[in-house]
C-alpha atoms as a PDB file:
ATOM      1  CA  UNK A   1       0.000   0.000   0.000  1.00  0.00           C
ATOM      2  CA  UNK A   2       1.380   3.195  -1.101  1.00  0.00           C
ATOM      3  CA  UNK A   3       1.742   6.075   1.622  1.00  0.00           C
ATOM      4  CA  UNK A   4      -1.076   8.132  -0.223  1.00  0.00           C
ATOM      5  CA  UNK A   5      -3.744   5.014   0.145  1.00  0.00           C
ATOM      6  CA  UNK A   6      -2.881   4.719   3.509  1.00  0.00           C
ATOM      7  CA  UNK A   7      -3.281   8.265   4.712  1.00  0.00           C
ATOM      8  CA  UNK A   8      -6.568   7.928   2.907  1.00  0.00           C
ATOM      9  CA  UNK A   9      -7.848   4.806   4.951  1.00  0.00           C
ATOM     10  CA  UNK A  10      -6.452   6.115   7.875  1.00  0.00           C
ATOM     11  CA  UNK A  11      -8.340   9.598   7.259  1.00  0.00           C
ATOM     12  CA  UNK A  12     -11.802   8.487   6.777  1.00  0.00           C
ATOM     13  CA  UNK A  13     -11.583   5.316   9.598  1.00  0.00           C
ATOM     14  CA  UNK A  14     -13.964   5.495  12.600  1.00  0.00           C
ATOM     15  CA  UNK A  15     -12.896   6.311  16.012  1.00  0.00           C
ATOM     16  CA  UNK A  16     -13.500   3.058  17.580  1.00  0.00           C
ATOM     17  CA  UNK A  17     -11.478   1.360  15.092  1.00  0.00           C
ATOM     18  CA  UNK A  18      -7.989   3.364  16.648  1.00  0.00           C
ATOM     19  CA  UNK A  19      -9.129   2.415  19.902  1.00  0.00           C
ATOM     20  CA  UNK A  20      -9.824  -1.250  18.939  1.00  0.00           C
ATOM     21  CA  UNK A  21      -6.250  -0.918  16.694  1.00  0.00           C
ATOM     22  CA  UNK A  22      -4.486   0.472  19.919  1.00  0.00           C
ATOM     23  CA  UNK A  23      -5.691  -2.639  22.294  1.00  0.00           C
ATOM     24  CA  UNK A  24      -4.604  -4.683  19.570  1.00  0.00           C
ATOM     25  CA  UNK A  25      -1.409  -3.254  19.520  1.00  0.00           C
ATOM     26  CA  UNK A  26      -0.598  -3.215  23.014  1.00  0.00           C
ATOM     27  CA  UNK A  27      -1.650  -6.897  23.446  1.00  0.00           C
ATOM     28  CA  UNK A  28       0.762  -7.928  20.195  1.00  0.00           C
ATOM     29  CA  UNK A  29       3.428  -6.273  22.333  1.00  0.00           C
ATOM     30  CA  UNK A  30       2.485  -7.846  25.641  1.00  0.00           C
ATOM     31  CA  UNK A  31       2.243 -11.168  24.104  1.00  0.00           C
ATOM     32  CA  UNK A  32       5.590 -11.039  22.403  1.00  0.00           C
ATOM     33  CA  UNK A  33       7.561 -10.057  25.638  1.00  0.00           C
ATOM     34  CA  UNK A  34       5.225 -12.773  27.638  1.00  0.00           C
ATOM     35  CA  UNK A  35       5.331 -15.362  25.026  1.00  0.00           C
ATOM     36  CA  UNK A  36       6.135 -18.294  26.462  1.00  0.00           C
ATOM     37  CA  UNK A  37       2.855 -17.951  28.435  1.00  0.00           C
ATOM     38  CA  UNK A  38       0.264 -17.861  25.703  1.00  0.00           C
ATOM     39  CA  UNK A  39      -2.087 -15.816  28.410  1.00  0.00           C
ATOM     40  CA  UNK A  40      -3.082 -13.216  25.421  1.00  0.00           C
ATOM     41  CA  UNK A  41      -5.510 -11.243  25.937  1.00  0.00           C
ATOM     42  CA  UNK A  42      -6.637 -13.223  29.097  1.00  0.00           C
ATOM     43  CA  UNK A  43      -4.376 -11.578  31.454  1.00  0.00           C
ATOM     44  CA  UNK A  44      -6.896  -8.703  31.668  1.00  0.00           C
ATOM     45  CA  UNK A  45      -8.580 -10.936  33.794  1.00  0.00           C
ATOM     46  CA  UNK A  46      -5.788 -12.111  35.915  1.00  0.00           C
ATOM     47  CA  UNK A  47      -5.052  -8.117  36.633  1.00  0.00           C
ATOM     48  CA  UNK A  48      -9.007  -7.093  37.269  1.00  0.00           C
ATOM     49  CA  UNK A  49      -8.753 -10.047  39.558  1.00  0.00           C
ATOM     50  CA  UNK A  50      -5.520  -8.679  41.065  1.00  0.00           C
ATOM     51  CA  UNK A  51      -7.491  -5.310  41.534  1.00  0.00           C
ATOM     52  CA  UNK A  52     -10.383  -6.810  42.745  1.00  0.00           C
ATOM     53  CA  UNK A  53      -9.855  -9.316  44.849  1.00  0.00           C
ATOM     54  CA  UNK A  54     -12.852 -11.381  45.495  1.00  0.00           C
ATOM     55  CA  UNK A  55     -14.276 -10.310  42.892  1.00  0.00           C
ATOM     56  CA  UNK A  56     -17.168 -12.715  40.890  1.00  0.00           C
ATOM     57  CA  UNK A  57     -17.456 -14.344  37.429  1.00  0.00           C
ATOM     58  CA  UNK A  58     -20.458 -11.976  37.015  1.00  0.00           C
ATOM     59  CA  UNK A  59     -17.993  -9.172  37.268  1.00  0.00           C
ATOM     60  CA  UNK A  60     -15.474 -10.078  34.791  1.00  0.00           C
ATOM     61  CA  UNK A  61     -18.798 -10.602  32.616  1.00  0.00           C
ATOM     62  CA  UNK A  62     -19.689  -7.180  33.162  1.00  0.00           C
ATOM     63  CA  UNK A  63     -16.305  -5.342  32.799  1.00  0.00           C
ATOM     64  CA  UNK A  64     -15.210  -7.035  29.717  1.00  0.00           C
ATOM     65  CA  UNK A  65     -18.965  -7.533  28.061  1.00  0.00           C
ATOM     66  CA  UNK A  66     -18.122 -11.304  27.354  1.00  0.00           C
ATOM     67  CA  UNK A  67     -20.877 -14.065  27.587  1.00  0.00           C
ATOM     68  CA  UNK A  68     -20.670 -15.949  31.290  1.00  0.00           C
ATOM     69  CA  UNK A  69     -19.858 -19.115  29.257  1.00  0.00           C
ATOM     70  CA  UNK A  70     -16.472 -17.096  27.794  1.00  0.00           C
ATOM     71  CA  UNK A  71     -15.855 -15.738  31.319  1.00  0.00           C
ATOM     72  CA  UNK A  72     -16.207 -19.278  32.404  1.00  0.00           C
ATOM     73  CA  UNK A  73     -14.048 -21.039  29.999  1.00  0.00           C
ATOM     74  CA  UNK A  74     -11.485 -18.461  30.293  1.00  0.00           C
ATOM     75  CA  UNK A  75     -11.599 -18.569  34.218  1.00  0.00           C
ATOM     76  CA  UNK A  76     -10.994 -22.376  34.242  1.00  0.00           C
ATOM     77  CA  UNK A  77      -8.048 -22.140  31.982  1.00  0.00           C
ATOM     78  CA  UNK A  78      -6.542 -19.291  34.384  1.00  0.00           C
ATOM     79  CA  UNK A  79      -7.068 -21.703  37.091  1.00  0.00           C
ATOM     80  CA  UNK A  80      -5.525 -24.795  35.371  1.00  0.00           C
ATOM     81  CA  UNK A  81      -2.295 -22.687  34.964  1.00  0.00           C
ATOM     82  CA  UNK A  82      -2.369 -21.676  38.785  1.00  0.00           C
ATOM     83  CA  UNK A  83      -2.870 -17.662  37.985  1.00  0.00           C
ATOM     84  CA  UNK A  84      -6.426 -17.514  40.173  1.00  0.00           C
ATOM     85  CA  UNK A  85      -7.956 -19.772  42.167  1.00  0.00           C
ATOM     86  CA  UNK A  86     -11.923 -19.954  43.143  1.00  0.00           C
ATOM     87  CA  UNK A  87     -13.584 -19.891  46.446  1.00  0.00           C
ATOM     88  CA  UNK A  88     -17.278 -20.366  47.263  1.00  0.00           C
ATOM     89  CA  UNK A  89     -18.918 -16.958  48.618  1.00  0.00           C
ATOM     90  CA  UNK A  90     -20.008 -17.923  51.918  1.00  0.00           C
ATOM     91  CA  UNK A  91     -22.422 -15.113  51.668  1.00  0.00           C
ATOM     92  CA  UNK A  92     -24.167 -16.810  48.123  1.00  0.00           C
ATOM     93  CA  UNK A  93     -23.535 -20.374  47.872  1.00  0.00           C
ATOM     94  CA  UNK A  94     -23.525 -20.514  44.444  1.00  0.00           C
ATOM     95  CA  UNK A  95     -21.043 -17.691  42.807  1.00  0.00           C
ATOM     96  CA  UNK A  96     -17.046 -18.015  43.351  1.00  0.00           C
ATOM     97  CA  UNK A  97     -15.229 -15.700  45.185  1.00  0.00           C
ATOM     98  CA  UNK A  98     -12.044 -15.068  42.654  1.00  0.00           C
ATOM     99  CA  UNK A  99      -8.326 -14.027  43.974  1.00  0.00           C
ATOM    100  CA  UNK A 100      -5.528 -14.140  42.250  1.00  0.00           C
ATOM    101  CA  UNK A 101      -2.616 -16.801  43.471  1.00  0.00           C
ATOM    102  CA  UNK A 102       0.960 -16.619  44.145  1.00  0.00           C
ATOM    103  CA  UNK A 103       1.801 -17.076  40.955  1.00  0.00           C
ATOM    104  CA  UNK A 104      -0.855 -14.546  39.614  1.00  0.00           C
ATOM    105  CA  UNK A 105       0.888 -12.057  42.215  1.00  0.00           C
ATOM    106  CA  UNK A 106       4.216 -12.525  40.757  1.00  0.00           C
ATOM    107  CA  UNK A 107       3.139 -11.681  37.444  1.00  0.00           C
ATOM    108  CA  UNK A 108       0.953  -8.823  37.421  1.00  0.00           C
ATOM    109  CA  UNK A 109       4.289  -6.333  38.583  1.00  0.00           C
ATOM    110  CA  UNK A 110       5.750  -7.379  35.260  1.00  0.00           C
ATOM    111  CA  UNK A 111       3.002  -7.546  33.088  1.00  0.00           C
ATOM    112  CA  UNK A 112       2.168  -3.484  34.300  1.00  0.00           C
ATOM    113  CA  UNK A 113       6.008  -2.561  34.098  1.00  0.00           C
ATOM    114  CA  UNK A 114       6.218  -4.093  30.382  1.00  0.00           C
ATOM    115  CA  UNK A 115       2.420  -2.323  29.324  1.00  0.00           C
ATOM    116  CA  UNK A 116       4.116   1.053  31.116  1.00  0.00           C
ATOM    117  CA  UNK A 117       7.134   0.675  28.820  1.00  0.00           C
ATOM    118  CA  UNK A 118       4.303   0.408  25.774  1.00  0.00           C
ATOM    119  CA  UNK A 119       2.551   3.169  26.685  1.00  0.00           C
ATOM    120  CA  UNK A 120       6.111   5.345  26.965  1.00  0.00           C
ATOM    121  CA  UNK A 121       7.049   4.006  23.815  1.00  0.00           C
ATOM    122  CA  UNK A 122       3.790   4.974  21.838  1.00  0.00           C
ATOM    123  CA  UNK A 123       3.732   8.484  23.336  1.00  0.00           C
ATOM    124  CA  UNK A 124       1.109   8.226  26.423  1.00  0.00           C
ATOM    125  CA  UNK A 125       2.243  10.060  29.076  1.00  0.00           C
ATOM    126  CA  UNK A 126       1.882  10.887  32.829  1.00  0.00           C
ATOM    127  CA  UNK A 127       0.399  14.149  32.050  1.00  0.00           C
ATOM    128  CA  UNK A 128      -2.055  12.394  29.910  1.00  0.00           C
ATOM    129  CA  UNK A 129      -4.107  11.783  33.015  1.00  0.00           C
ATOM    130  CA  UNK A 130      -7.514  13.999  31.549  1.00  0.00           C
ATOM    131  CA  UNK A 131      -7.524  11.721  28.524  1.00  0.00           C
ATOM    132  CA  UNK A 132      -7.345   8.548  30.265  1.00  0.00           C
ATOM    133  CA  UNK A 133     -10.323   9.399  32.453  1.00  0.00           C
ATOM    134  CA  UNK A 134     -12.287  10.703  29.853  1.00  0.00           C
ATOM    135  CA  UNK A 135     -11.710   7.336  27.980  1.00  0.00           C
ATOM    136  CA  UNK A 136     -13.061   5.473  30.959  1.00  0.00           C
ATOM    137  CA  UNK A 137     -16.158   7.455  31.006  1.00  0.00           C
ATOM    138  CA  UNK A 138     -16.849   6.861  27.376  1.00  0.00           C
ATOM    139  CA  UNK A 139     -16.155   2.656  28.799  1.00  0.00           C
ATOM    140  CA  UNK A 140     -18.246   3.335  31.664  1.00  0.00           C
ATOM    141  CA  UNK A 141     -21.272   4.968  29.570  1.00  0.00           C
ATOM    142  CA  UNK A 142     -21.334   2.302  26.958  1.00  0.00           C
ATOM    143  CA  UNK A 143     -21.613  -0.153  29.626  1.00  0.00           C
ATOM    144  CA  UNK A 144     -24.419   1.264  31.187  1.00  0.00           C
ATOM    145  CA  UNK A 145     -25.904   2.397  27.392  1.00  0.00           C
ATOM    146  CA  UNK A 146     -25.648  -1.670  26.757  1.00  0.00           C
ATOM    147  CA  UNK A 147     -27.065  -2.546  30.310  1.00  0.00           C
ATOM    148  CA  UNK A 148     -30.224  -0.683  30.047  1.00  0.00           C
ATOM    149  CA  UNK A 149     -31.406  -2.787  27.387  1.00  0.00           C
END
């Protein structure tokens, strides 16, 4: 593709489609610096689980807008590999209480000091702090545009 074409398609593409190319991106480079894990874009899960400890299936659901039987498979491969491990909520017999394990503590230092690196290397900065909270408003409204449905 000559530089013209390109500056044409990247002219007239649609918003969401940078913001969809820049997760893309950052996961490519996550992936090859972690890739003798093969976590992908499943270690979003291991760090909201990190964050969020005790957090529920119907969460992850919820943040990530993925069907419970994605969560579930996902969550079960997770916990195969020793990243997260389940508990039963004593409060509500039947959901899991999810925390992250030893293993899943180790790597969530290294995982945000190699996405940090990304993020210098692309150009976001510390003083971009406006812009990142105005993109997780837009997140937060189109959850809550999708949940009253």
């Amino acid at each position: 593709m000559d530089n013209e074409s390109f500056h044409a398609l990247t002219r007239n593409s649609p918003f969401i489609a940078w913001i969809h190319n820049i997760s893309l991106n950052h996961q490519k480079y996550i992936k090859s610096k972690f890739n003798d894990l093969n976590l992908g874009h499943d270690v979003r899960y291991i760090m909201f689980i990190y964050d969020n400890p005790n957090c529920s299936q119907e969460d992850l659901v919820n943040m990530f807008s993925q069907s419970k039987g994605n969560v579930a498979k996902v969550l079960k491969k997770l916990e195969d590999l020793e990243y997260i491990k389940r508990k039963i909520d004593p409060k509500n017999r039947r959901k899991y209480m999810l925390t992250t394990t030893e293993k899943g503590n180790e790597l969530v230092p290294e995982y945000r000091r190699i996405s940090k690196e990304w993020e210098k290397e692309v150009g976001i900065t510390d003083s971009d702090v406006e812009l990142k909270k105005r993109i997780k408003e837009i997140a937060i409204n189109g959850m809550k545009l999708i949940g009253e449905d």
